[in-house]
C-alpha atoms as a PDB file:
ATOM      1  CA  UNK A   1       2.831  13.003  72.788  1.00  0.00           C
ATOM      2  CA  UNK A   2       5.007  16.183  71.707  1.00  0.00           C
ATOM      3  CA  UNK A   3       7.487  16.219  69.103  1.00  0.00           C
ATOM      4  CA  UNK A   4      10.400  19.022  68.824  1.00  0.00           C
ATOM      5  CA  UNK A   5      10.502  19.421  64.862  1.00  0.00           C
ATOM      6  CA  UNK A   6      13.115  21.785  63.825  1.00  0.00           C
ATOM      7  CA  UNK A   7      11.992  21.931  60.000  1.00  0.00           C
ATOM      8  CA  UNK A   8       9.587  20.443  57.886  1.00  0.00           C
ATOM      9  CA  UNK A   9       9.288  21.313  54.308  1.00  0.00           C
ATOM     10  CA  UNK A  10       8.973  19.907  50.434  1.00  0.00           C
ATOM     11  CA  UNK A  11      11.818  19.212  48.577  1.00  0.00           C
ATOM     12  CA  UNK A  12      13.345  16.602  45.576  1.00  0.00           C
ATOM     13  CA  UNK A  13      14.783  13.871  47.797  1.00  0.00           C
ATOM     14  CA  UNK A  14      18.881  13.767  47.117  1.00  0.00           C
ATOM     15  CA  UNK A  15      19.070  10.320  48.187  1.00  0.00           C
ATOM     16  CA  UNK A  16      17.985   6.492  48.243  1.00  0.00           C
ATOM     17  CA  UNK A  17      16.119   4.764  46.006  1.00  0.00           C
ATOM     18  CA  UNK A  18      13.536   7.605  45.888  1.00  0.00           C
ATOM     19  CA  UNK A  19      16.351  10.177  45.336  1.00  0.00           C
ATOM     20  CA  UNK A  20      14.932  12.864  42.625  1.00  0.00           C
ATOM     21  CA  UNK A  21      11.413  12.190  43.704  1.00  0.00           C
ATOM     22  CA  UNK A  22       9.539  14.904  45.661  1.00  0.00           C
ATOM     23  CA  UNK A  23       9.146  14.249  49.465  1.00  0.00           C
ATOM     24  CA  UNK A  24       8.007  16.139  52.148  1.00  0.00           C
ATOM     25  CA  UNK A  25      10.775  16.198  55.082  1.00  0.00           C
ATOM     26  CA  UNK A  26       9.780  16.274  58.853  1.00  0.00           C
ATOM     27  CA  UNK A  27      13.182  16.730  60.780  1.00  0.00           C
ATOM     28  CA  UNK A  28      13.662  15.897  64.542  1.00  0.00           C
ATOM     29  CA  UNK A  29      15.654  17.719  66.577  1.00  0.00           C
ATOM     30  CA  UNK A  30      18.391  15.888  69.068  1.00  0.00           C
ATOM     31  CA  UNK A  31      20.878  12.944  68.024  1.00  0.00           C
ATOM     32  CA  UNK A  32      22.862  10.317  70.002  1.00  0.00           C
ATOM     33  CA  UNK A  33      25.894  10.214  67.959  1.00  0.00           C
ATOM     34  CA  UNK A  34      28.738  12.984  66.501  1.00  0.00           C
ATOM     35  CA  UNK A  35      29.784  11.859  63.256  1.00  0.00           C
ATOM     36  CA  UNK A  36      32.787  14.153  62.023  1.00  0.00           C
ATOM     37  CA  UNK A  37      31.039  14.973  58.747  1.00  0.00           C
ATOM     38  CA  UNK A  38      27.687  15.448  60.084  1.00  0.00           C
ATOM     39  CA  UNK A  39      26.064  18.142  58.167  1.00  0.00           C
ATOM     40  CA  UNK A  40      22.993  19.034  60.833  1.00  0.00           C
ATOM     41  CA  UNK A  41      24.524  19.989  63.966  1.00  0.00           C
ATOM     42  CA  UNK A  42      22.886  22.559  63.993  1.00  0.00           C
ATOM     43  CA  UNK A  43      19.664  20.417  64.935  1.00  0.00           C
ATOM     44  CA  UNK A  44      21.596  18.210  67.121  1.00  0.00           C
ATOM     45  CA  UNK A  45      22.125  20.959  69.774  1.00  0.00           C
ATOM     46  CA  UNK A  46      20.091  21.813  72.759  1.00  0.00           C
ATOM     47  CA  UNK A  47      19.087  25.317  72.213  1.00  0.00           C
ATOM     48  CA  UNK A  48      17.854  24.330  68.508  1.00  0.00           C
ATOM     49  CA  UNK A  49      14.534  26.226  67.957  1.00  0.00           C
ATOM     50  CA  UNK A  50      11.669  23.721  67.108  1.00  0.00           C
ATOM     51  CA  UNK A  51       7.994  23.632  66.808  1.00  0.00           C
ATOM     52  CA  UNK A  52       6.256  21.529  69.389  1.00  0.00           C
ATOM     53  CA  UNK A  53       4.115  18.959  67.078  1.00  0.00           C
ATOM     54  CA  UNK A  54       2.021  16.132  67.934  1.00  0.00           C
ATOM     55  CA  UNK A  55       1.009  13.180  65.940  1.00  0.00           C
ATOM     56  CA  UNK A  56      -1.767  14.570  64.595  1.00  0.00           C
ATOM     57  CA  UNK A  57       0.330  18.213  63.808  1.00  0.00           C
ATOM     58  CA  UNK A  58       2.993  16.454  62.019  1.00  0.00           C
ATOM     59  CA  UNK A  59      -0.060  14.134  60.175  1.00  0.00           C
ATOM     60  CA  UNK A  60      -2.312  17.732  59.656  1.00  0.00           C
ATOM     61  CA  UNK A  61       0.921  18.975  58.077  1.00  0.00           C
ATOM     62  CA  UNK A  62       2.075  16.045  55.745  1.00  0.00           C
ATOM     63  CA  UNK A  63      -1.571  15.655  54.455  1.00  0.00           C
ATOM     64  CA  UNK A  64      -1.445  19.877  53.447  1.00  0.00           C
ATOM     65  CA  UNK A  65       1.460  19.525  51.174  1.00  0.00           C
ATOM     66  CA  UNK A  66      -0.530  17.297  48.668  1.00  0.00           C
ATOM     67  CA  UNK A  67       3.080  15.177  48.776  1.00  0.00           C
ATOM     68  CA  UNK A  68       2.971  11.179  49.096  1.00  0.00           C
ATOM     69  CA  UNK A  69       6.429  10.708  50.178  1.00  0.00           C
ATOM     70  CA  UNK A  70       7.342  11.096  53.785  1.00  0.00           C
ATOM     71  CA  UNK A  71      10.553  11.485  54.929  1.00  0.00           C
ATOM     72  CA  UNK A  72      11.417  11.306  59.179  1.00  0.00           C
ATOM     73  CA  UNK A  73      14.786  12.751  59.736  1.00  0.00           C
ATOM     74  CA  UNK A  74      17.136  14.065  62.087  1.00  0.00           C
ATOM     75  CA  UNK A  75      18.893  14.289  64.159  1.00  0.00           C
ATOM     76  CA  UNK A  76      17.908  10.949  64.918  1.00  0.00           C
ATOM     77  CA  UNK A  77      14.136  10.391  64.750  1.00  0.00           C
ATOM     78  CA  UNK A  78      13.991   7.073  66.369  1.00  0.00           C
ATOM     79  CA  UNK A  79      14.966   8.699  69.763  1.00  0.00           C
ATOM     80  CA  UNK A  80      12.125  10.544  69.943  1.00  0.00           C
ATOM     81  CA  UNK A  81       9.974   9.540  73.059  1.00  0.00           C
ATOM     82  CA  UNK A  82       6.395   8.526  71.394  1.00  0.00           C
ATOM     83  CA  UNK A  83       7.720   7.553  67.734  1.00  0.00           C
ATOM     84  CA  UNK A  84       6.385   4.164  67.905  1.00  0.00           C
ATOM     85  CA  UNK A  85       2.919   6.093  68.350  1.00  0.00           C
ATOM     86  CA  UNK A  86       3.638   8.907  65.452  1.00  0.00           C
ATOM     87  CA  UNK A  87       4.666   5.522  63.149  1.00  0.00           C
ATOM     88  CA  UNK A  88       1.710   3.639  64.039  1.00  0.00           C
ATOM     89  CA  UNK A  89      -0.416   6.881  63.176  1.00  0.00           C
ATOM     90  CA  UNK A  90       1.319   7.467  59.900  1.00  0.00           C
ATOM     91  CA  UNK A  91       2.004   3.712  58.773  1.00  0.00           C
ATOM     92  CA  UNK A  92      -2.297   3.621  58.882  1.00  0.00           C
ATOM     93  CA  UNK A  93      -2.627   6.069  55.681  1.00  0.00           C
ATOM     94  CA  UNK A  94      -1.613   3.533  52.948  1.00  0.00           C
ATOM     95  CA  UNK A  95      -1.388   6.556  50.398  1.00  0.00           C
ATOM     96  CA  UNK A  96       1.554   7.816  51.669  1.00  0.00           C
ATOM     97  CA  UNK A  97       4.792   6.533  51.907  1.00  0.00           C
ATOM     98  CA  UNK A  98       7.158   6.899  54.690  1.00  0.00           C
ATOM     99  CA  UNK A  99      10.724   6.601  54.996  1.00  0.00           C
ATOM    100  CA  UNK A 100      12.888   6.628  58.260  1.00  0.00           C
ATOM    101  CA  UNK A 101      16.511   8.155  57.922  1.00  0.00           C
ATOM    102  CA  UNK A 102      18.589   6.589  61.164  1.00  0.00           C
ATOM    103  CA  UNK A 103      22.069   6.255  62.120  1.00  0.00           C
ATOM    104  CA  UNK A 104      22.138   2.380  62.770  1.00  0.00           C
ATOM    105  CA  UNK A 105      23.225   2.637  66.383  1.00  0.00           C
ATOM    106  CA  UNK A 106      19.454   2.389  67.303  1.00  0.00           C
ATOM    107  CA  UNK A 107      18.037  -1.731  67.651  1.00  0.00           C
ATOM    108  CA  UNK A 108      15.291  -1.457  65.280  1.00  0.00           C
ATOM    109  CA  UNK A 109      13.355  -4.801  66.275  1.00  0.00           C
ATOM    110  CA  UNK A 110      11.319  -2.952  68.689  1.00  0.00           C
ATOM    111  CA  UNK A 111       9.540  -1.682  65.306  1.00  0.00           C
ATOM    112  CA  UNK A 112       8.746  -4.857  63.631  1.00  0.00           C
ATOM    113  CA  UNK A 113       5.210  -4.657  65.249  1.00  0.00           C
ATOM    114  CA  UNK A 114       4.095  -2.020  63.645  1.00  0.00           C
ATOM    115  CA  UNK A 115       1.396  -2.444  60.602  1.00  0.00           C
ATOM    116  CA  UNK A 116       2.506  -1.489  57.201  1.00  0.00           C
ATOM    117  CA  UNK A 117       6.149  -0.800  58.943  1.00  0.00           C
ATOM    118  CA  UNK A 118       7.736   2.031  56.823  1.00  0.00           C
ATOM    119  CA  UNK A 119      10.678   1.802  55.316  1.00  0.00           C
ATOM    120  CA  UNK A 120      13.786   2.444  56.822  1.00  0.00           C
ATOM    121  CA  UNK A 121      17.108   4.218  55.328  1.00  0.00           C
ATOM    122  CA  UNK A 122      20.059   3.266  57.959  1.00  0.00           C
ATOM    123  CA  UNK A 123      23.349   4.626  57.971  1.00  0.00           C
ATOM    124  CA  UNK A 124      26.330   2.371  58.533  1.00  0.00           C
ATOM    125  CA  UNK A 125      28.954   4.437  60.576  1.00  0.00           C
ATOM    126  CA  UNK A 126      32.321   3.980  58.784  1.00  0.00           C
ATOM    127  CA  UNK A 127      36.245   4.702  60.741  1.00  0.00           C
ATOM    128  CA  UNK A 128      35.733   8.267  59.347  1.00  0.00           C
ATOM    129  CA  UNK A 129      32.368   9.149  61.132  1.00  0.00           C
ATOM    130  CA  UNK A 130      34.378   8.290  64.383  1.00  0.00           C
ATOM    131  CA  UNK A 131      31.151   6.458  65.231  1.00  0.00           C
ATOM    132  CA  UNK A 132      31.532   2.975  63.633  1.00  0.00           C
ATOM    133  CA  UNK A 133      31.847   1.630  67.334  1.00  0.00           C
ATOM    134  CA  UNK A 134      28.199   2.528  68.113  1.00  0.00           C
ATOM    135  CA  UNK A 135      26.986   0.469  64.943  1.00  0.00           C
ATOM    136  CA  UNK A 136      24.173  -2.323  66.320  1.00  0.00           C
ATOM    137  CA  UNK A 137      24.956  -4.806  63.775  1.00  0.00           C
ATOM    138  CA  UNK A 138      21.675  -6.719  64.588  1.00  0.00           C
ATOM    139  CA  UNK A 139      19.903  -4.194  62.824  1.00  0.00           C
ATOM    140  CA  UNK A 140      21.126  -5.827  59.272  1.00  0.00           C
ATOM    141  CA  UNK A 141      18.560  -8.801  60.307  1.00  0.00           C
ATOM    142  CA  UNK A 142      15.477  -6.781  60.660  1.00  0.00           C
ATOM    143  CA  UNK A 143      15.915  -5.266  57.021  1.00  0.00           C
ATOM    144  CA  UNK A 144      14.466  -6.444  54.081  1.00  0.00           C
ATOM    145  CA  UNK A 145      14.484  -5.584  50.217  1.00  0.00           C
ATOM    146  CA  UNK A 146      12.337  -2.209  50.603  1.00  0.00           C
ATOM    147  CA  UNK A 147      14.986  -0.594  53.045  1.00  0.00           C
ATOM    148  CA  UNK A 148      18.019   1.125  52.155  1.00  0.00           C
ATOM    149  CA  UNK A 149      21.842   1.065  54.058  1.00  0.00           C
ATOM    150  CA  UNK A 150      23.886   3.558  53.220  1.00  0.00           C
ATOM    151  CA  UNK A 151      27.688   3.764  53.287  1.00  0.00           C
ATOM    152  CA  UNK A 152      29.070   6.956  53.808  1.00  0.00           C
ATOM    153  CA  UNK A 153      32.786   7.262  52.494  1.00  0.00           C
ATOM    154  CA  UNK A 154      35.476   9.828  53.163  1.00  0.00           C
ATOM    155  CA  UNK A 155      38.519   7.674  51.566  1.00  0.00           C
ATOM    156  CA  UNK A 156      39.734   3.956  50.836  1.00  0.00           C
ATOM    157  CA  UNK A 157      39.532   2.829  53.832  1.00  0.00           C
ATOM    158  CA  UNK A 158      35.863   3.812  54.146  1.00  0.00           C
ATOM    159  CA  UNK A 159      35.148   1.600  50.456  1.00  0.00           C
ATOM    160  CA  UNK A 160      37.547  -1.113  52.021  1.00  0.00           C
ATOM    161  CA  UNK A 161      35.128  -1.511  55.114  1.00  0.00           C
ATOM    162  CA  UNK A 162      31.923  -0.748  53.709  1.00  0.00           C
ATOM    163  CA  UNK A 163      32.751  -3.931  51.224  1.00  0.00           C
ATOM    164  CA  UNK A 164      34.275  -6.058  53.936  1.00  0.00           C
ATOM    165  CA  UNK A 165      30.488  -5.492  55.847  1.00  0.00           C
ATOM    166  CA  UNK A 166      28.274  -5.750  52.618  1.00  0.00           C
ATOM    167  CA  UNK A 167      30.191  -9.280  51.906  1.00  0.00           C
ATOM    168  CA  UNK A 168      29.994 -10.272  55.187  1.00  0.00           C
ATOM    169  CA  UNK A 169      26.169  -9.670  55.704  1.00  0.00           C
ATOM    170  CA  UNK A 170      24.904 -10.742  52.117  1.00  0.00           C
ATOM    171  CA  UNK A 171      23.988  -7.045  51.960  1.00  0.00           C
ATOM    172  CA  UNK A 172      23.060  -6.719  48.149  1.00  0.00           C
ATOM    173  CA  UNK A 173      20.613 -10.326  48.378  1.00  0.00           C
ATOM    174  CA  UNK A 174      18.359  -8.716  50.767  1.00  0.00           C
ATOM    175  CA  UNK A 175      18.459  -4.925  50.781  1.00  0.00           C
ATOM    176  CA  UNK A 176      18.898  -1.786  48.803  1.00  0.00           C
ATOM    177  CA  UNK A 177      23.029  -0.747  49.142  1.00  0.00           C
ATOM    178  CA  UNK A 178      23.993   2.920  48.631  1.00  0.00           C
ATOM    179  CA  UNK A 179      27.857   4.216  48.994  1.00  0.00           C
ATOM    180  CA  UNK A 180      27.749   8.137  49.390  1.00  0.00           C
ATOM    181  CA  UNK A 181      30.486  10.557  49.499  1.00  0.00           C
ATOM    182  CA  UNK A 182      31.220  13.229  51.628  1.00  0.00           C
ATOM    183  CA  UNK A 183      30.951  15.766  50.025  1.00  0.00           C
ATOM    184  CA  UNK A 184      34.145  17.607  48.782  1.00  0.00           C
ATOM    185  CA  UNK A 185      35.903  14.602  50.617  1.00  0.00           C
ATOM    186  CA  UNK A 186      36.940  12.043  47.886  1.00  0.00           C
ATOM    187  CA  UNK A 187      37.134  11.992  44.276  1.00  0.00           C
ATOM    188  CA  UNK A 188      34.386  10.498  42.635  1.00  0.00           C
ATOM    189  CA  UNK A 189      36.252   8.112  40.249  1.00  0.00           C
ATOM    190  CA  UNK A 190      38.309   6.757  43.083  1.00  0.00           C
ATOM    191  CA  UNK A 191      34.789   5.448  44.443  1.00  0.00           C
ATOM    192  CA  UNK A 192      33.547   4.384  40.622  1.00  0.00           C
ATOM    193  CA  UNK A 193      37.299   3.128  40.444  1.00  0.00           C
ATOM    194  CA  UNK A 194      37.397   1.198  43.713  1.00  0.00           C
ATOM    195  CA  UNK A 195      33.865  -0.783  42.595  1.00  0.00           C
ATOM    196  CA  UNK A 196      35.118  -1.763  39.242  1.00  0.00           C
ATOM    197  CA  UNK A 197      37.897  -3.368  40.902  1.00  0.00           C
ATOM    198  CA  UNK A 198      36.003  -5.089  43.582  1.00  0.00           C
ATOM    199  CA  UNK A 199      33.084  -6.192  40.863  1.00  0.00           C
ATOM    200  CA  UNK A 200      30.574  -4.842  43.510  1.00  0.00           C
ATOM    201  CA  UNK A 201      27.570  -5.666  41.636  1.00  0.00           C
ATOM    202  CA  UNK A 202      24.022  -4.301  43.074  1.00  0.00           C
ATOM    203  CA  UNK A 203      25.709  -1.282  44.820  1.00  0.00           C
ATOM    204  CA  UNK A 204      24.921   1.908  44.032  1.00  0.00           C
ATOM    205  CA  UNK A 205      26.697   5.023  43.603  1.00  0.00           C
ATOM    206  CA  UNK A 206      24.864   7.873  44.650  1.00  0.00           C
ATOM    207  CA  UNK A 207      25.650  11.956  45.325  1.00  0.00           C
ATOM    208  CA  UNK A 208      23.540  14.300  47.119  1.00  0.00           C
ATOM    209  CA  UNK A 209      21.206  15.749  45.170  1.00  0.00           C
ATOM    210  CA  UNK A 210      20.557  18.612  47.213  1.00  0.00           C
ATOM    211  CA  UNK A 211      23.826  19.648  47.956  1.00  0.00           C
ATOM    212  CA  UNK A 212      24.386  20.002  43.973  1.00  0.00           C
ATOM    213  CA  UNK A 213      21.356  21.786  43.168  1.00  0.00           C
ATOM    214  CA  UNK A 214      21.620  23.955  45.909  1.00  0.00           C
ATOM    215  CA  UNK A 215      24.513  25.724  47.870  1.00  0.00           C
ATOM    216  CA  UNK A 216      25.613  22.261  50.199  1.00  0.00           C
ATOM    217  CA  UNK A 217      25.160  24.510  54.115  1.00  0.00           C
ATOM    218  CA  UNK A 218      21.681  25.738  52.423  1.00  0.00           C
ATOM    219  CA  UNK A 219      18.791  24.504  54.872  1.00  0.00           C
ATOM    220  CA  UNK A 220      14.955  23.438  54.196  1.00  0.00           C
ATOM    221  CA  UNK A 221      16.207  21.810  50.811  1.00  0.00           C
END
């Protein structure tokens, strides 16, 4: 099986629970959804230029960098025809550790086969994204305390939902809960603000490492 990877390189990871630590990034070209913020269209579009990688490529080239943590991004890696064979290749080298990025409109039970699953970082779509219709909401089920959902906010209303779904779902007992700003969207102690007030203990604030370090359109960081 082929794989159309538009970038791969090393870089600190800007978010998550491994946010800071280095992590070697294999992004996918192609994505099923149009969030208004989304800052990688460019890889979303048909005439992106990608390398044509198999399994064993993409494993040849993680091995090479010397770098345990493994990143698979997008785009939206999990539409990729032949991931459940690149996972299943991957998830058999215990001494690395790989992390799925993925936009939460994809079911993610079809995975739970797979030995030593990696672990996955999932988006929840908020009214801003425009894409919050598209969430699969069975997908908070098949997570467990070493995965990661992230809520990306543009305003109040984004913090009002993202709390109405972490309540609703237990979020915080089970999993790893990240709110993320867009960047230059909302102020930053409206969001610190906004979790005082709601006492949302066991959510995290985080910003985007890379877009701080680095100028925020910059690619391969």
């Amino acid at each position: 099986m082929r794989f159309k990877v538009v970038e791969k390189f090393v870089s600190v990871n800007g978010e998550g629970p491994l946010s800071g630590q280095l992590v070697v990034f294999i992004r996918f070209a192609g994505c099923n959804l149009n969030c208004s913020y989304c800052d990688t269209t460019w890889a979303n579009k048909e005439d992106a230029n990608y390398d044509n990688m198999s399994s064993a490529d993409i494993y040849k080239y993680i091995k090479s960098t010397k770098i345990r943590n493994v990143t698979l991004t997008g785009g939206e890696p999990l539409l990729q025809e032949g991931i459940i064979e690149l996972l299943t290749v991957l998830s058999k080298d215990t001494s690395i550790h790989i992390e799925i990025e993925t936009n939460g409109s994809i079911p993610l039970d079809k995975f739970s086969n797979i030995e030593n699953l990696p672990s996955f970082n999932m988006d929840y779509k908020l009214p801003s994204s425009n894409m919050e219709d598209k969430m699969d909401l069975d997908n908070f089920a098949c997570l467990n305390y070493k995965d990661t959902v992230k809520f990306v906010v543009s305003n109040i209303k984004d913090l009002e939902d993202s709390k109405f779904i972490i309540d609703k779902y237990s979020l915080t007992n089970k999993i790893n809960v990240y709110i993320s700003p867009v960047f230059g969207q909302i102020n930053l102690e409206k969001i610190v603000d906004f979790m005082k007030n709601n006492k949302m203990n066991g959510v995290n604030l985080q910003i985007q490492l890379h877009k701080i370090i680095w100028d925020p359109n910059k690619r391969g960081v």
